[in-house]
Structure formats: C-alpha cells, structure tokens
Protein backbone atom coordinates (compact mmCIF):
# COMPACT_ATOMS: atom_id res chain seq x y z
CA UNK A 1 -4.06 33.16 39.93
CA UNK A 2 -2.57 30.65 37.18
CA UNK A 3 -1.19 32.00 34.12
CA UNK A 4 -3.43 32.21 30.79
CA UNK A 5 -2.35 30.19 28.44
CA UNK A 6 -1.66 32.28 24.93
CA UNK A 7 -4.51 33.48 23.11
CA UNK A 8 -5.44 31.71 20.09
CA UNK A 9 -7.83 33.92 17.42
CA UNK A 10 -11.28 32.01 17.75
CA UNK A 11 -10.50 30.11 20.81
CA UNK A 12 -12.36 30.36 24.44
CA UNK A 13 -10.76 32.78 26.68
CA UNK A 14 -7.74 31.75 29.10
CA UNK A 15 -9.23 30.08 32.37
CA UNK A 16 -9.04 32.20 35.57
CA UNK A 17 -8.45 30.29 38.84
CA UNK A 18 -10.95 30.87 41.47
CA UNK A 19 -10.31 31.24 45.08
CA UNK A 20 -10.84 28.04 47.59
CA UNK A 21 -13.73 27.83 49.81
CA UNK A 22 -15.00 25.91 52.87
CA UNK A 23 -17.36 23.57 52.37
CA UNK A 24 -20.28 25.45 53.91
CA UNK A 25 -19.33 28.07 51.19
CA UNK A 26 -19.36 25.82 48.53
CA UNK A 27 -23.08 24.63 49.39
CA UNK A 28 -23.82 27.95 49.98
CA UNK A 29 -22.56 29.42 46.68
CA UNK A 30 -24.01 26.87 44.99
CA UNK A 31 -27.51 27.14 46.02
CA UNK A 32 -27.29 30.89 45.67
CA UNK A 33 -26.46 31.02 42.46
CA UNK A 34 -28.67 28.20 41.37
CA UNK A 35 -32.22 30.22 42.83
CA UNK A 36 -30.66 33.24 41.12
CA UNK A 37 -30.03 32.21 37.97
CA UNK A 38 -33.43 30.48 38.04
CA UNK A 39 -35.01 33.75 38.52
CA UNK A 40 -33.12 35.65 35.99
CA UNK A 41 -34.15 32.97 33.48
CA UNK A 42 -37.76 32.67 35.14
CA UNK A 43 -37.84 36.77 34.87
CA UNK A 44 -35.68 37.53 32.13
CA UNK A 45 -38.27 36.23 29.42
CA UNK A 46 -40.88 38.21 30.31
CA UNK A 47 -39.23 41.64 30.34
CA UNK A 48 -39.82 43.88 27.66
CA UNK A 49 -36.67 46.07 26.62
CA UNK A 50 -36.57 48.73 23.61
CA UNK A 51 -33.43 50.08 22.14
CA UNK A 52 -32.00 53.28 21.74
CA UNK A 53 -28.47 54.28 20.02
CA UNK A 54 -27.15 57.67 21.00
CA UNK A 55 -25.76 59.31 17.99
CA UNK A 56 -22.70 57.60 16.41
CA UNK A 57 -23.19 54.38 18.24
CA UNK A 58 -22.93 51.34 16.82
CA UNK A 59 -25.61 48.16 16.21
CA UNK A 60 -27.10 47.02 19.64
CA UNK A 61 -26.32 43.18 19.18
CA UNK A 62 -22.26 42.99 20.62
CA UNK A 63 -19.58 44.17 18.34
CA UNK A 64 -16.59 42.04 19.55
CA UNK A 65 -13.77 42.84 20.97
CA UNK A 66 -15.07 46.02 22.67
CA UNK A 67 -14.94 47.18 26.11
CA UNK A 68 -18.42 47.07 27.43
CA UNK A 69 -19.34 49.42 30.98
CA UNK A 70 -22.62 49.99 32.67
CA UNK A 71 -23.73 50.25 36.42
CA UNK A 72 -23.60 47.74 38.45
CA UNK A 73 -27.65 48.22 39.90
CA UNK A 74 -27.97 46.72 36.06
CA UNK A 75 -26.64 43.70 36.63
CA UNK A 76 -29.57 41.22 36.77
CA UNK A 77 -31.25 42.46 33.04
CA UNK A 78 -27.85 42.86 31.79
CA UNK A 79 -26.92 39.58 32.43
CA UNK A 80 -30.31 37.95 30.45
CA UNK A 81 -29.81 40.74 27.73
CA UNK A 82 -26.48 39.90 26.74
CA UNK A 83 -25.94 36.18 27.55
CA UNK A 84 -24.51 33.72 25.39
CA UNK A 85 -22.25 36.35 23.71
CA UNK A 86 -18.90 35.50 24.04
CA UNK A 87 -18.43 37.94 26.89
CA UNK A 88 -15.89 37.98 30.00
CA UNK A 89 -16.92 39.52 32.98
CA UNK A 90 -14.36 41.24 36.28
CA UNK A 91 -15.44 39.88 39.29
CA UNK A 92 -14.56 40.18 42.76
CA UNK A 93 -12.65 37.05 44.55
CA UNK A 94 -14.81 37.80 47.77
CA UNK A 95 -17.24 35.38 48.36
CA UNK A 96 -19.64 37.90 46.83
CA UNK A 97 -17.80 37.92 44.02
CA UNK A 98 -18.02 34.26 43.44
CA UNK A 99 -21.19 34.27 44.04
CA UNK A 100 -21.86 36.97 41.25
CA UNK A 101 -19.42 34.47 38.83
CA UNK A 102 -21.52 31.47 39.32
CA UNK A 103 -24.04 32.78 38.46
CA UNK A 104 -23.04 34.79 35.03
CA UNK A 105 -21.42 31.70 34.48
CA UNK A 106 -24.39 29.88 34.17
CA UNK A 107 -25.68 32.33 31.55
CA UNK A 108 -22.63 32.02 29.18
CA UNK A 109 -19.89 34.58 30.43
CA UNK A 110 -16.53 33.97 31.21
CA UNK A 111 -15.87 35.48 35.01
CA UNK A 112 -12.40 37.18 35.38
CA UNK A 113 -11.81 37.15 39.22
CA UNK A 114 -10.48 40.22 41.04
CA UNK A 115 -12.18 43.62 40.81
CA UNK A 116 -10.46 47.39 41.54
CA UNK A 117 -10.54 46.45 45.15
CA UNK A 118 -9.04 43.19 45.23
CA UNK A 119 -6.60 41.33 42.46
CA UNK A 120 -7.14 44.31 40.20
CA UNK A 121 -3.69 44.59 38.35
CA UNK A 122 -4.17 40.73 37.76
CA UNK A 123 -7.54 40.72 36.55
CA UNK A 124 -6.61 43.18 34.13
CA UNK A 125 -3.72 41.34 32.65
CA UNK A 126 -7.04 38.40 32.69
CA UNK A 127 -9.03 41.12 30.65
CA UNK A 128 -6.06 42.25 28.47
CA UNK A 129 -5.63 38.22 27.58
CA UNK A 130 -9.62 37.67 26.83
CA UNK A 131 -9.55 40.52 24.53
CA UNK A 132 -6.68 39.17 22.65
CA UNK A 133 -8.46 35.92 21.90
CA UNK A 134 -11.05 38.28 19.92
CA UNK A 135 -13.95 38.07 23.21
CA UNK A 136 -15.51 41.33 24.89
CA UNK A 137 -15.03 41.88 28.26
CA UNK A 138 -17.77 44.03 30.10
CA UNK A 139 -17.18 46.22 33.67
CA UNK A 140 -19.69 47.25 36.22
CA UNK A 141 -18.10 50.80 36.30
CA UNK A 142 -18.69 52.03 39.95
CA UNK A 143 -18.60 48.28 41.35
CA UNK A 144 -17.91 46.29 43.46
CA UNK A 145 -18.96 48.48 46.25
CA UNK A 146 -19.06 51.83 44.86
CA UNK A 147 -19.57 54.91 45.16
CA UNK A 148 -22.51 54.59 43.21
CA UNK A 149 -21.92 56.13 39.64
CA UNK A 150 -18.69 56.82 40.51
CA UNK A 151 -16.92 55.00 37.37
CA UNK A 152 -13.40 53.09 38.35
CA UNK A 153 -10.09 53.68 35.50
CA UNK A 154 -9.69 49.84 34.51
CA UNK A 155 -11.57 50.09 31.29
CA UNK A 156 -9.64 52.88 30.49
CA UNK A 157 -6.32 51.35 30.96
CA UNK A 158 -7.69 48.30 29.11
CA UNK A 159 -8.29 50.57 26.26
CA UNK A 160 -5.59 52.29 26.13
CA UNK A 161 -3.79 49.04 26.48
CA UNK A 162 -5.48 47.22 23.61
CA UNK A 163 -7.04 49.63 21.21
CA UNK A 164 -10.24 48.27 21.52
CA UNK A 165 -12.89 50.56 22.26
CA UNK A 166 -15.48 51.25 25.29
CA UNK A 167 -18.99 51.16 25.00
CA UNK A 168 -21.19 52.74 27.60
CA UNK A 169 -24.96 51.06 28.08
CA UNK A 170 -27.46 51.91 30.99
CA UNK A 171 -30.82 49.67 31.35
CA UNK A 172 -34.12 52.03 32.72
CA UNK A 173 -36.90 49.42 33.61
CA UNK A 174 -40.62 51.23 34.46
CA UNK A 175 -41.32 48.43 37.22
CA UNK A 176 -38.52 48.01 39.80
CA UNK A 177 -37.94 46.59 43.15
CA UNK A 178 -34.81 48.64 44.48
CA UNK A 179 -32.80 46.50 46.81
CA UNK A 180 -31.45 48.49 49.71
CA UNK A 181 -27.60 48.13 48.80
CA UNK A 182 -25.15 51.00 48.23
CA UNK A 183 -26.25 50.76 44.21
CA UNK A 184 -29.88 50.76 44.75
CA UNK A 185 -29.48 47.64 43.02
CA UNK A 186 -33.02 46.94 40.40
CA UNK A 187 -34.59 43.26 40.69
CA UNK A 188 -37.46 43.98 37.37
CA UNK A 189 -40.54 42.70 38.44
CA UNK A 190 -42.17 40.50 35.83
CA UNK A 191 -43.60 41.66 32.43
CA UNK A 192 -41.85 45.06 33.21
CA UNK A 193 -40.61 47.60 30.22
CA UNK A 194 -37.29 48.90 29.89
CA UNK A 195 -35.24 50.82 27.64
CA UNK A 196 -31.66 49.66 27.02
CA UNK A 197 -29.40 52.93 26.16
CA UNK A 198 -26.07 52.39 24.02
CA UNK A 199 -23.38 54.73 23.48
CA UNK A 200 -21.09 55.81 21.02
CA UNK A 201 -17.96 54.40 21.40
CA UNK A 202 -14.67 55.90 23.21
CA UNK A 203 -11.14 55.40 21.54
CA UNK A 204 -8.25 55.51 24.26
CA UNK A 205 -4.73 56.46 22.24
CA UNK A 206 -1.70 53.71 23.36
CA UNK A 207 0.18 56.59 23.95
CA UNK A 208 -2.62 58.46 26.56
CA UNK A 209 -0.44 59.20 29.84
CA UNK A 210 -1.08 61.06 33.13
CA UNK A 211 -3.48 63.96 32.44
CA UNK A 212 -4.52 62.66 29.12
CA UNK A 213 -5.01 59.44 30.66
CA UNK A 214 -7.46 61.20 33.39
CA UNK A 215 -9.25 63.40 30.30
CA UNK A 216 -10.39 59.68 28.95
CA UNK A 217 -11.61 58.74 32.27
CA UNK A 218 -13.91 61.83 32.81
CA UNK A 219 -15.39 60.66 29.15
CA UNK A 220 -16.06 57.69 30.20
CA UNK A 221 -17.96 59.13 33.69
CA UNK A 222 -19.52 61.52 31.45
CA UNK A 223 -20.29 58.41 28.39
CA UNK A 224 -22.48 56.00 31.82
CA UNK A 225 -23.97 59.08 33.11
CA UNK A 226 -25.47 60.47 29.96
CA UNK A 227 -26.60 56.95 28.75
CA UNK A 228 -28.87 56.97 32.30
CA UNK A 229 -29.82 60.06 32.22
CA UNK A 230 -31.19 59.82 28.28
CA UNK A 231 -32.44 55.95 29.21
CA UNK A 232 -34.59 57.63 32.57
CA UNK A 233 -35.84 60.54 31.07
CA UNK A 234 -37.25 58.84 27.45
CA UNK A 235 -38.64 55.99 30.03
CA UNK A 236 -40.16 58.75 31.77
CA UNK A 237 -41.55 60.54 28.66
CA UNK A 238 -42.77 56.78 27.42
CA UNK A 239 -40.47 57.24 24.40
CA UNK A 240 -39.25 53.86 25.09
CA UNK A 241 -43.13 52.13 23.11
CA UNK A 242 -42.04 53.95 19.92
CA UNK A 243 -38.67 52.39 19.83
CA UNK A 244 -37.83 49.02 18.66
CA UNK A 245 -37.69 46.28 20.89
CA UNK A 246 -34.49 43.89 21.73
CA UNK A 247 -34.13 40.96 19.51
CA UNK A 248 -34.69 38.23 22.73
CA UNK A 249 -37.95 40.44 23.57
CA UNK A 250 -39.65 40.49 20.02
C-alpha cells in the first residue's frame, strides 16, 4: 500500500493502491462491475425510500466528516442513496473486494482497500487520512464476511482516533430478492419502497481505553441493531407512506 500523501482541507482524499491482478481478473472485474453498476443505476431510480431520524439525529443529507456504519446486506441501495457525496469506503483487497470498489467507484466513492480481515491496521491509517482531508468514510459493520450483524471495532477506533462521530443507518425495502450469502444480502426489485433509518450520533473520547473502549463498541452494536429493528417494524406497520421521502426519490 503507498503512502497518502498529506491531507490538504478541501482536497480529494489520498489515493489507495490496489492489489495486481491477472489478466483474466482484470476482464473479469471489469465486466462485473460494469453490469452491476448498470443495474444499480437502472434500479436505483425507481426505488422509493422515506426517511426517518431517531431522536437526536442529525439531517439525513451527509454531515461531513462523520463516521458512517450500516449492514453490509444494504449495500446495493446504499450505494445509489448516498453517491456522489464525498464519501470513502473500506474494502476488502480480495478479488471480491475489488470487485465491490469498482463498482462504488463508479458511483462517486473513494474505495479504501483492506477490510478487518485483511490489511485492516492499514486501511485504517487510509480512513484516519480521508477523514483528515474533511471526507466521510462509511463501514459495512459486520462485513466482509460476517457474522451477520455482528458489528467489527474499526469505526470505533477511528472515532476515538479522530473525534469525529459515528452514525448508524439501516435501509428496510418492502420488495426484496434475498441473495443466499451469509448477509442475506437485498437486491430491491424495481419500483420497491423503503425506509432509510438514521441514528443519533456516537462520540468516542481520545482517551477511551480497554473496557471503555469495549463499552463504545456495544453502543455501536446496539446504535445498527436498533436502527433495523425501528426501520423493519415501521416498514411493517406502513409508517414508512407518512414519512417524507429522500431527496433523489421526490
């Protein structure tokens, strides 16, 4: 991994070097992420998403820097609903993970490679340098192969290391296919409704250590499992057709 260059306020995030690839892989990862991102801009515009703000949360449209987490079966109408907003993503540097980059690169994010399985001290010094330059950086909590809703400590750290604080967001969508994949991952058929849940957000002291440290972590479990659970259940109750919609959906 190359070494960011030093953050300069209002300037794109630090470059990330990706890992090589064969040939084959390179074809392959490019015609992957080319049908994908097709269908999350062929899909994307059709979905209809409603808002809700939990108590003490802030406005829906991103608040930069924070520290944005969600699940990673949200990934395909997170990526359309917050595109184009100066936001880096942690990725994997599996093939998978590249994969996953190409594609939110196409849709405006900045891809930090390495993930808590792989390059994870790295990518967080990557993270740590995006939110310097003034960006948000966003995690996929319990990715990149789970346990599902099982949230990893990086945004914690990142917190703690930064002052910036986390946000927690879930996406509920009434019209699903689930994908049979350890996160039950949703592809929204089109024209679905959704409701996209947003937290209040979580301040990590600089000085949190050991068992403090692990306090802030169960917050932020319990932060992206109460923003589900609210975003299912008002879904279920149709609360979601009283609620304003998302400004790309209006």
């Amino acid at each position: 991994m190359t070494t960011p260059a030093p953050a300069v306020p209002g300037a794109a995030p630090p470059a990330v070097e990706a890992r090589a690839f064969t040939l084959r892989q390179r074809f392959l990862l490019w015609s992957a992420s080319a049908l994908s991102y097709l269908a999350i801009r062929t899909i994307g515009p059709t979905l209809r998403l409603s808002v809700s703000l939990e108590d003490g949360a802030r406005e829906h449209e991103p608040q930069h820097p924070s520290i944005y987490c969600f699940w990673h079966r949200c990934v395909f109408p997170a990526t359309y609903c917050f595109r184009n907003h100066r936001i880096a993503v942690m990725t994997s540097r599996s093939f998978d993970g590249e994969y996953i980059a190409r594609i939110i690169e196409r849709a405006g994010y900045t891809a930090v490679r390495g993930s808590s399985s792989r390059g994870g001290a790295g990518a967080l010094l990557g993270m740590h340098d995006v939110v310097e330059s003034g960006y948000s950086v966003a995690f996929t909590a319990d990715g990149p192969r789970g346990p599902r809703y099982a949230a990893k400590p990086g945004p914690v750290l990142l917190a703690r290391n930064t002052g910036v604080p986390i946000v927690a967001f879930y996406i509920a969508l009434d019209d699903a296919w689930l994908l049979p994949s350890w996160d039950e991952f949703m592809l929204p058929k089109p024209f679905s409704r959704g409701l996209l849940r947003i937290s209040r957000p979580l301040w990590v002291p600089r000085d949190a250590e050991g068992e403090a440290l692990a306090t802030f972590h169960s917050e932020l479990q319990q932060m992206l499992d109460r923003t589900r659970i609210a975003a299912e259940e008002m879904l279920a109750r149709g609360e979601h057709r009283r609620l304003p919609l998302h400004r790309w959906t209006r």
